[in-house]
C-alpha atoms as a PDB file:
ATOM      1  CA  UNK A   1       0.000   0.000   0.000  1.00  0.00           C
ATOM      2  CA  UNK A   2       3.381   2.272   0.852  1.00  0.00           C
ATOM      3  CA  UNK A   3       4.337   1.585  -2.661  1.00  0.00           C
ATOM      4  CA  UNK A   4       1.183   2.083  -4.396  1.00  0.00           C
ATOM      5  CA  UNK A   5       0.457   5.754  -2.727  1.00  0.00           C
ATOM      6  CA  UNK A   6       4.132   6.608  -3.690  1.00  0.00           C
ATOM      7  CA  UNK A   7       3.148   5.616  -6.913  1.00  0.00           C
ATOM      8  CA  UNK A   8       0.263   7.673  -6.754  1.00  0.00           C
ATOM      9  CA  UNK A   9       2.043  10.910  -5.966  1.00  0.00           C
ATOM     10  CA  UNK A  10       4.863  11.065  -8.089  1.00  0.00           C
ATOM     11  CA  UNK A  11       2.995  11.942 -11.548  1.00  0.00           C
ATOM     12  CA  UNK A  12       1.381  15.318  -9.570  1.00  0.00           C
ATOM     13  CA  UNK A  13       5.099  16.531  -7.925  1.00  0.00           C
ATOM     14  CA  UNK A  14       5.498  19.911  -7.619  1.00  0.00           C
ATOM     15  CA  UNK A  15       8.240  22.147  -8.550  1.00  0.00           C
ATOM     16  CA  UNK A  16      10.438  21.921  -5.719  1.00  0.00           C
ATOM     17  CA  UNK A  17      13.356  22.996  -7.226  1.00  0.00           C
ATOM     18  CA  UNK A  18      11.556  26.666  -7.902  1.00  0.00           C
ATOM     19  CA  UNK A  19      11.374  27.197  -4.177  1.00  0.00           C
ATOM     20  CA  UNK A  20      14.919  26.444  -3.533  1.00  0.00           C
ATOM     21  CA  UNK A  21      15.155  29.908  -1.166  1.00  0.00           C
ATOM     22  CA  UNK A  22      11.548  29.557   0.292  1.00  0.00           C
ATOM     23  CA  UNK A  23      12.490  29.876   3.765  1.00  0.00           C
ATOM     24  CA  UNK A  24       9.943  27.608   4.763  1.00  0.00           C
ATOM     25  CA  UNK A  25      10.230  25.280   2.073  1.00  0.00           C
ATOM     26  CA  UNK A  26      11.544  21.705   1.751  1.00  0.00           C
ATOM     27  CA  UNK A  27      14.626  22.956   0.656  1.00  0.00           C
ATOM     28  CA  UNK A  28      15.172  24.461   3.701  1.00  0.00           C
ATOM     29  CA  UNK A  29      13.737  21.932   5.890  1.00  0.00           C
ATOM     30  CA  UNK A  30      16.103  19.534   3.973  1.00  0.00           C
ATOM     31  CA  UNK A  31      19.136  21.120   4.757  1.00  0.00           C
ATOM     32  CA  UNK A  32      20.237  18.036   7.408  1.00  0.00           C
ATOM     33  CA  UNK A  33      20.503  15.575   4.382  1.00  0.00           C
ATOM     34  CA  UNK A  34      22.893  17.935   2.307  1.00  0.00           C
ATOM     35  CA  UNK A  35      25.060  17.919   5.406  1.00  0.00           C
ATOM     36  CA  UNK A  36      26.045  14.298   4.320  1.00  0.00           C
ATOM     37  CA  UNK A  37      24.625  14.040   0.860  1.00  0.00           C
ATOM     38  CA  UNK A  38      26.153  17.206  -0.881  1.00  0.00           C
ATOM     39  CA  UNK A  39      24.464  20.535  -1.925  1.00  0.00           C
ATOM     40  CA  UNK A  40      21.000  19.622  -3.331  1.00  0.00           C
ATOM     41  CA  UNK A  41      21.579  16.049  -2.879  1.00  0.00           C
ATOM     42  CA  UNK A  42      24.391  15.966  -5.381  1.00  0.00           C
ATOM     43  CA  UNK A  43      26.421  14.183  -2.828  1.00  0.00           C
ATOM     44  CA  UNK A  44      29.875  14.669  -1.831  1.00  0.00           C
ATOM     45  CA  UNK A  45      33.409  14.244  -4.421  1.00  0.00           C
ATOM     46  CA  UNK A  46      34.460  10.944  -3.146  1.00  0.00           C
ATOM     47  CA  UNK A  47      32.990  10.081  -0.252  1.00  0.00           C
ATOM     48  CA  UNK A  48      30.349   7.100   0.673  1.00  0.00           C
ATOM     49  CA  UNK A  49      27.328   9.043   0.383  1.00  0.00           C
ATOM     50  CA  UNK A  50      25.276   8.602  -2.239  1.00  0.00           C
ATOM     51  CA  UNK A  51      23.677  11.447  -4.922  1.00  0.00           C
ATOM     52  CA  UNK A  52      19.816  11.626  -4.021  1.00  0.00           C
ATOM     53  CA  UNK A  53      19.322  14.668  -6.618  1.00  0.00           C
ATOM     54  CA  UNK A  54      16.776  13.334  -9.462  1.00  0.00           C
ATOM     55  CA  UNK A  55      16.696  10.056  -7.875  1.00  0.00           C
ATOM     56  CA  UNK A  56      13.131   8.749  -8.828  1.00  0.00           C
ATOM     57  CA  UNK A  57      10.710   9.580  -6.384  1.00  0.00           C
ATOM     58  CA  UNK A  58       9.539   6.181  -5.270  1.00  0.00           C
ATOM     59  CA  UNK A  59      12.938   4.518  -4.824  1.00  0.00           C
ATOM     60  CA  UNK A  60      13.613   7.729  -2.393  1.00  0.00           C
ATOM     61  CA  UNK A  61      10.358   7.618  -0.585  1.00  0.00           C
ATOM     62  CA  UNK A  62      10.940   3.457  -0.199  1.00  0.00           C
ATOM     63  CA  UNK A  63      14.434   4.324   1.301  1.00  0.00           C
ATOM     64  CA  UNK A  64      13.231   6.832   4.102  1.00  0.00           C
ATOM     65  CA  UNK A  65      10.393   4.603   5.143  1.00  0.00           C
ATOM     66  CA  UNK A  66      13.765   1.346   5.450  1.00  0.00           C
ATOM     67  CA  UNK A  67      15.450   3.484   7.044  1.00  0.00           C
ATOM     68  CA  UNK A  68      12.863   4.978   9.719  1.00  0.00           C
ATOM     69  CA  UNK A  69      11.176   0.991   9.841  1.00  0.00           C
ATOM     70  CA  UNK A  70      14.463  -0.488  10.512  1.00  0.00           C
ATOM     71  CA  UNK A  71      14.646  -2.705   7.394  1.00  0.00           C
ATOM     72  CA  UNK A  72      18.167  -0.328   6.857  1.00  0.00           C
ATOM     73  CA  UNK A  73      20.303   0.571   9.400  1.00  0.00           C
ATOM     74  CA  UNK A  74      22.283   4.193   9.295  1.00  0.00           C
ATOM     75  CA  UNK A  75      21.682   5.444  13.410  1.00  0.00           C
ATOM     76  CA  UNK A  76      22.116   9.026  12.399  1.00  0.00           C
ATOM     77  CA  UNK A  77      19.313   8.542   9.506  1.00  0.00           C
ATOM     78  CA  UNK A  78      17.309   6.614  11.471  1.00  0.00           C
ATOM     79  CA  UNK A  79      17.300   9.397  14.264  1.00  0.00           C
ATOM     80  CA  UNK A  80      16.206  12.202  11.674  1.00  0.00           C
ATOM     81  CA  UNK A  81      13.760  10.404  10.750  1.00  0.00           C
ATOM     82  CA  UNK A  82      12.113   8.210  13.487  1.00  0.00           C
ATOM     83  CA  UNK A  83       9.370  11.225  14.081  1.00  0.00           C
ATOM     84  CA  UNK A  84       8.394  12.002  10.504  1.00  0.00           C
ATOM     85  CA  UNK A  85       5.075  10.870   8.856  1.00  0.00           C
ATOM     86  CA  UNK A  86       4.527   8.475   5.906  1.00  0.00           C
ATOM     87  CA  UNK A  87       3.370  12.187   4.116  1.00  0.00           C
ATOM     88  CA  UNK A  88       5.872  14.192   5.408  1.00  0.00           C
ATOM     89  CA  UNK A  89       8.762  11.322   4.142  1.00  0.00           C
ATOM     90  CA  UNK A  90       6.922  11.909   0.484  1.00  0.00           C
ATOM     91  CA  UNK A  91       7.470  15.466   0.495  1.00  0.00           C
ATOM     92  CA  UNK A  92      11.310  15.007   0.679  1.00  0.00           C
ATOM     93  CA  UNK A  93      11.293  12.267  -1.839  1.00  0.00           C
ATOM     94  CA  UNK A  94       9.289  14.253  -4.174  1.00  0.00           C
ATOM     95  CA  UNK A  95      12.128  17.530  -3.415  1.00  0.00           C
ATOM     96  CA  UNK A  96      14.856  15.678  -3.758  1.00  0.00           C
ATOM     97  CA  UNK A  97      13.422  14.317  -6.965  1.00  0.00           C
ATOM     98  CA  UNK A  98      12.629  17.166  -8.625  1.00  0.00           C
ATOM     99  CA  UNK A  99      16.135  18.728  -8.788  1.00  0.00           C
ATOM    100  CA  UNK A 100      18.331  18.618 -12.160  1.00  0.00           C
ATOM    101  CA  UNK A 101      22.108  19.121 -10.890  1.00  0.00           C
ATOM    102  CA  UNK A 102      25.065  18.224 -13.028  1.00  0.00           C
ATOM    103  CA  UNK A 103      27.174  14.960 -12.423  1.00  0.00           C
ATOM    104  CA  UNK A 104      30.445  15.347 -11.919  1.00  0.00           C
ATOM    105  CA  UNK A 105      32.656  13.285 -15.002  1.00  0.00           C
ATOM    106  CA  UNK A 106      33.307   9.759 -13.367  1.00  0.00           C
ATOM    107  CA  UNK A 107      36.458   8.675 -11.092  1.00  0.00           C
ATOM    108  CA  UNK A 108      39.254   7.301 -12.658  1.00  0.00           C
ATOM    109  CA  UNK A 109      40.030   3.682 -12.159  1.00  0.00           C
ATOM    110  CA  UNK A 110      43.359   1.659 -11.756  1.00  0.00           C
ATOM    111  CA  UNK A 111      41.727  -2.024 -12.194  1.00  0.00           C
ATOM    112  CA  UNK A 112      43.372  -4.064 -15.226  1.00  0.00           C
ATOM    113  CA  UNK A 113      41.146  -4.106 -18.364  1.00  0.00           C
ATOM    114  CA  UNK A 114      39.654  -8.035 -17.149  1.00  0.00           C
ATOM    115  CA  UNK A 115      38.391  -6.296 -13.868  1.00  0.00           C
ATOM    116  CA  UNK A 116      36.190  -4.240 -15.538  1.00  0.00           C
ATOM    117  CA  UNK A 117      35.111  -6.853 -18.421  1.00  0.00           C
ATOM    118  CA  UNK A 118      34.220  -9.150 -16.362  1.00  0.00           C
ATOM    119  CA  UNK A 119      32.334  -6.282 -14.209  1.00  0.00           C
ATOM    120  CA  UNK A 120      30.637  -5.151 -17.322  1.00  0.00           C
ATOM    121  CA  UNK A 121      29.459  -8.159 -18.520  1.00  0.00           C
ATOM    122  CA  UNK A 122      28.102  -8.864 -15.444  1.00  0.00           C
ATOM    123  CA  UNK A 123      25.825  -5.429 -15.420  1.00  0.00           C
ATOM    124  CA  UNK A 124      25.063  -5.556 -19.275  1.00  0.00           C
ATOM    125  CA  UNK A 125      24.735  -9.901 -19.274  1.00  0.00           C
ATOM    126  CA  UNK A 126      24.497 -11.252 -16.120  1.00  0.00           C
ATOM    127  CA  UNK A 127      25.524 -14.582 -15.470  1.00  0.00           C
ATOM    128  CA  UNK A 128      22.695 -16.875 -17.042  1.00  0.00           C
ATOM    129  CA  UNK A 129      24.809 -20.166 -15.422  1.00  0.00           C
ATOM    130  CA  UNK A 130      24.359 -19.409 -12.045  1.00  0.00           C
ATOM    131  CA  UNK A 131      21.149 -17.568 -12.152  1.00  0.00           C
ATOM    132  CA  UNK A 132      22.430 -13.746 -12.081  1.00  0.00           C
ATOM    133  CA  UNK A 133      20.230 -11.305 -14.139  1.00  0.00           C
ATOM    134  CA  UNK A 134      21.754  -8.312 -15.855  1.00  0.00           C
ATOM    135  CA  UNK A 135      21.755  -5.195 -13.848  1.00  0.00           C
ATOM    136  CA  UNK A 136      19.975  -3.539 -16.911  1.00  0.00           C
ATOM    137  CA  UNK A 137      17.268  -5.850 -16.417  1.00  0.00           C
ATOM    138  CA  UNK A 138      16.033  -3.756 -13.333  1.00  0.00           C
ATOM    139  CA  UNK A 139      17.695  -0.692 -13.400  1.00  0.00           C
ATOM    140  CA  UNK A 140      17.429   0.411 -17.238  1.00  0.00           C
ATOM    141  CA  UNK A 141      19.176  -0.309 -20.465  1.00  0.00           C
ATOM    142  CA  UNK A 142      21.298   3.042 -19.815  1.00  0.00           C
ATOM    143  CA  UNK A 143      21.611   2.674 -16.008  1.00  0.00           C
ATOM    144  CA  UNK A 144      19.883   5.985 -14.884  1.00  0.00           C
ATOM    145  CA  UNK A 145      16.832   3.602 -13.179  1.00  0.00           C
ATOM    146  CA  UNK A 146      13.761   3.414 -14.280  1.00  0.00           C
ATOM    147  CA  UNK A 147      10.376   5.865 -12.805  1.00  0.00           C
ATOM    148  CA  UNK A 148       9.022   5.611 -10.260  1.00  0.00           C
ATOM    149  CA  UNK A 149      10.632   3.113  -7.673  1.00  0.00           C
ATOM    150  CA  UNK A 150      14.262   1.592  -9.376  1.00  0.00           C
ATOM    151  CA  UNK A 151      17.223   3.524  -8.983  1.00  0.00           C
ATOM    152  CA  UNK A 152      20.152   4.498 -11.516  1.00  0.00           C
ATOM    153  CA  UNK A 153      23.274   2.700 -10.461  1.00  0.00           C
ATOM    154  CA  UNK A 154      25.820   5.199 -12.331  1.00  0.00           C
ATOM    155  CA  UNK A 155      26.990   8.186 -10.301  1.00  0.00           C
ATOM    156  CA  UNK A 156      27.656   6.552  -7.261  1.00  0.00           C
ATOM    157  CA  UNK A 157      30.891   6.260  -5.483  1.00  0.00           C
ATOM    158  CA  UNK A 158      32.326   3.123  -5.723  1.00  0.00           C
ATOM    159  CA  UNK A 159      32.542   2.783  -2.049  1.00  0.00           C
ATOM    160  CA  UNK A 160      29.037   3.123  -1.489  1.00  0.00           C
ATOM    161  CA  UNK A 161      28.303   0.465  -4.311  1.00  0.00           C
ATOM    162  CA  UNK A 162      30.448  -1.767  -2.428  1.00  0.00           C
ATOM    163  CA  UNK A 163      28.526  -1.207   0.915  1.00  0.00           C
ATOM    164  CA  UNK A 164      25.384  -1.300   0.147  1.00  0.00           C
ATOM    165  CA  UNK A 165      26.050  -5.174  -2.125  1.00  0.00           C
ATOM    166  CA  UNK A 166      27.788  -6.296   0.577  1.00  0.00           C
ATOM    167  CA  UNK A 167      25.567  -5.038   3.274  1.00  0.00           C
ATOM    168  CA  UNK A 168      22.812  -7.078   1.443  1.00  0.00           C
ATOM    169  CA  UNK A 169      24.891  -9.871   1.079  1.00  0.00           C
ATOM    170  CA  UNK A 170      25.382 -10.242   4.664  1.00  0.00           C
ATOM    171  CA  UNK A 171      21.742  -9.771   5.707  1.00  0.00           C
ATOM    172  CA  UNK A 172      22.485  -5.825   7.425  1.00  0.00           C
ATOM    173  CA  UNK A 173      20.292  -4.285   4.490  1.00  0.00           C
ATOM    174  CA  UNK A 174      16.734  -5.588   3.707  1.00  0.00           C
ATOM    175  CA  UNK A 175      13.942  -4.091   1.607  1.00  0.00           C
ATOM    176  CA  UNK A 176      10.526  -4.968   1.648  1.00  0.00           C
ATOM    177  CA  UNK A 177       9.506  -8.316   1.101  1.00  0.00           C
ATOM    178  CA  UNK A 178      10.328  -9.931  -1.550  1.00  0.00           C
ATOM    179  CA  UNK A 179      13.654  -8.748  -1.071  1.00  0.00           C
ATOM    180  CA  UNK A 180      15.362  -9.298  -4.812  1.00  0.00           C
ATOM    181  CA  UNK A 181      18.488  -7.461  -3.918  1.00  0.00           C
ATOM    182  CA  UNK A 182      19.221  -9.992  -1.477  1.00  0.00           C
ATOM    183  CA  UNK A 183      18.775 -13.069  -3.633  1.00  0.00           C
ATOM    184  CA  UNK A 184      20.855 -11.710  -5.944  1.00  0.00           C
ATOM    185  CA  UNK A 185      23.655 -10.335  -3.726  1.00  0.00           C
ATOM    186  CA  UNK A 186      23.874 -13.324  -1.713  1.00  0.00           C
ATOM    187  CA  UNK A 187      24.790 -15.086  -5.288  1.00  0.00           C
ATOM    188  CA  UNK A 188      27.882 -12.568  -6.131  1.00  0.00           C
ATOM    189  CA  UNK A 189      31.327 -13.524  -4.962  1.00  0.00           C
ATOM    190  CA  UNK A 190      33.457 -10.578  -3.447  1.00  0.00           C
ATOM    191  CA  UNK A 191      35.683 -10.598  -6.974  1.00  0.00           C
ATOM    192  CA  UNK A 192      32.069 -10.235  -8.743  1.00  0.00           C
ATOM    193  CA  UNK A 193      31.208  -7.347  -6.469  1.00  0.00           C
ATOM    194  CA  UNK A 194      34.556  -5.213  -6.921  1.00  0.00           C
ATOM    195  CA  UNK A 195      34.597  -5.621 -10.470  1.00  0.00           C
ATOM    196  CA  UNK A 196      31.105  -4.670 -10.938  1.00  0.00           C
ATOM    197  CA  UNK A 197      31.613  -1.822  -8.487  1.00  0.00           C
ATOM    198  CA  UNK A 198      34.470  -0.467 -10.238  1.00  0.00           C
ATOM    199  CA  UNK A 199      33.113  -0.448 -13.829  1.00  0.00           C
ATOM    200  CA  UNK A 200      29.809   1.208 -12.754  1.00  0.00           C
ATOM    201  CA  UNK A 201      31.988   4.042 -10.605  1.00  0.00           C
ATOM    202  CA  UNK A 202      34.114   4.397 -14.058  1.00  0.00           C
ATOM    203  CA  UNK A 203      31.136   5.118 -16.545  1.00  0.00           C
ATOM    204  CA  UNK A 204      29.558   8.826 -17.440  1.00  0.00           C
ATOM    205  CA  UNK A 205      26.493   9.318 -16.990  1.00  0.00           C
ATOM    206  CA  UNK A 206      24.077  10.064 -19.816  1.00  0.00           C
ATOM    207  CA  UNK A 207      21.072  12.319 -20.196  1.00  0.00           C
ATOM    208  CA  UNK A 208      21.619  13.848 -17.290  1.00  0.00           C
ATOM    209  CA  UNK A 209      21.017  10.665 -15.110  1.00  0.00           C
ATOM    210  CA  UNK A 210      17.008  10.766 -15.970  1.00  0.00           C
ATOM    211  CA  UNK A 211      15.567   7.622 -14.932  1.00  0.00           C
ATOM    212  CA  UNK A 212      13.644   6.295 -17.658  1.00  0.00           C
ATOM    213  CA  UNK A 213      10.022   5.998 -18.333  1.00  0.00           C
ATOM    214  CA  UNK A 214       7.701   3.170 -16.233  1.00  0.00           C
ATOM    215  CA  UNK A 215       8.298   0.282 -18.651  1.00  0.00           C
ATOM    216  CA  UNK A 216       6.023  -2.689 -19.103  1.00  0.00           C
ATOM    217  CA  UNK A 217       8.916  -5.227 -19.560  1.00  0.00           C
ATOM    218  CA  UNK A 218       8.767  -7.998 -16.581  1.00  0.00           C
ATOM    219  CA  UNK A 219      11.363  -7.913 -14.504  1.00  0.00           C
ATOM    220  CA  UNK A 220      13.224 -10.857 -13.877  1.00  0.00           C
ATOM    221  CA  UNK A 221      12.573 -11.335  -9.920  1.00  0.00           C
ATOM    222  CA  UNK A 222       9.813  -9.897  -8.034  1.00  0.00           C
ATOM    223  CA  UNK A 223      10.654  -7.066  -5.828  1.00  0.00           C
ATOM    224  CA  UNK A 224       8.757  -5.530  -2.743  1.00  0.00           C
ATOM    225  CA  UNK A 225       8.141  -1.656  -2.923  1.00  0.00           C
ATOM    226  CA  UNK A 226       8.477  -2.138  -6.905  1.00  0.00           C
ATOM    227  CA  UNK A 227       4.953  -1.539  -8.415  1.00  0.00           C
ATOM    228  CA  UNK A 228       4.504  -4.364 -11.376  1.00  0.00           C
ATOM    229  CA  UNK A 229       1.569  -4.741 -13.587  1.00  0.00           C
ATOM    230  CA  UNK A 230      -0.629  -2.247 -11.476  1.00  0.00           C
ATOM    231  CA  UNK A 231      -0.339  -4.068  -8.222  1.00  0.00           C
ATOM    232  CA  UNK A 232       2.280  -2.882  -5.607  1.00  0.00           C
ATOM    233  CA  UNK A 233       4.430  -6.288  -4.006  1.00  0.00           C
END
């Protein structure tokens, strides 16, 4: 039901990136994030916290409700936001989503050429053998996520790519029920997870990181918070 009233909202967002000096707008009341995530959300130059500028709305608005629920744990998060109502956590998703910022041009990367073969074929491919679907699959053919609830994977520092797989790997993440991220992160070996890490922290991003349209394509696993064929899981 979380999912589906995301869903819901995000066609009707308003321009929150208009009010940016409205004293007592979002921006304003958002100014605790930026501490951590960067100016506008456009995170920081290197550091393990992710860009949540022009993120789609749903995956944002799925990720405050983990965090304040418990299904992720980040103490200082959780503490921001153990107060705030299922409404009030929209709002934010729906600023943070709004804003266009640049990306900066992508880090530089000292793995041997097989490294990052083996981590692109493992985003554009997958590993069909043991049961690994493409990273495309889910997160769009050019890796900016796809509107409303799956996020781009390209942008993000390669230290937080690393965390967040292995967090899910070792059961400290979870998302709702039926949590795909898991399944497939308990499947990667730490060699798959560097490689794949360090190609996806080595790639521009295009269009200016727009996630792309809803698409009707199935996805390969079902995922909770993810709303497929009209129904949210």
């Amino acid at each position: 039901m979380l999912a589906s009233s995301a869903s819901a909202q995000v066609a009707g967002a308003p321009d929150f990136a208009s009010r940016a000096h409205d004293l007592d707008g979002m921006a304003m009341r958002t100014l605790a994030c930026t501490t951590c995530h960067g100016a506008q959300g456009r995170a920081t130059p290197g550091g393990y916290f992710p860009r949540i500028a022009g993120k789609p709305a749903g995956y944002l608005y799925n990720q405050l409700l983990n965090i304040r629920d418990g299904r992720r744990s980040y103490p200082t998060m959780s503490y921001l936001l153990e107060n705030l109502t299922d409404e009030y956590l929209r709002e934010m998703a729906l600023h943070f989503s709004a804003l266009e910022v640049p990306y900066p041009a992508p880090v530089l990367t000292n793995e041997a050429p097989s490294v990052l073969e083996r981590g692109r074929r493992l985003v554009k491919e997958g590993d069909a053998a043991r049961g690994l679907p493409a990273c495309v699959q889910c997160h769009g053919t050019s890796m900016t996520g796809v509107a409303p609830f799956v996020p781009g994977l390209l942008g993000l520092p390669r230290d937080y790519l690393n965390g967040q797989l292995g967090a899910w790997k070792s059961g400290k993440r979870h998302a709702q029920e039926p949590d795909c991220m898991a399944a497939i992160a308990k499947q990667l070996q730490p060699e798959d997870v560097s490689a794949i890490s360090a190609w996806l922290s080595s790639q521009p991003v295009p269009d200016g990181g727009k996630p792309e349209a809803a698409s009707a394509r199935a996805m390969p696993l079902r995922c909770g918070g993810v709303d497929q064929a009209g129904g949210a899981q």
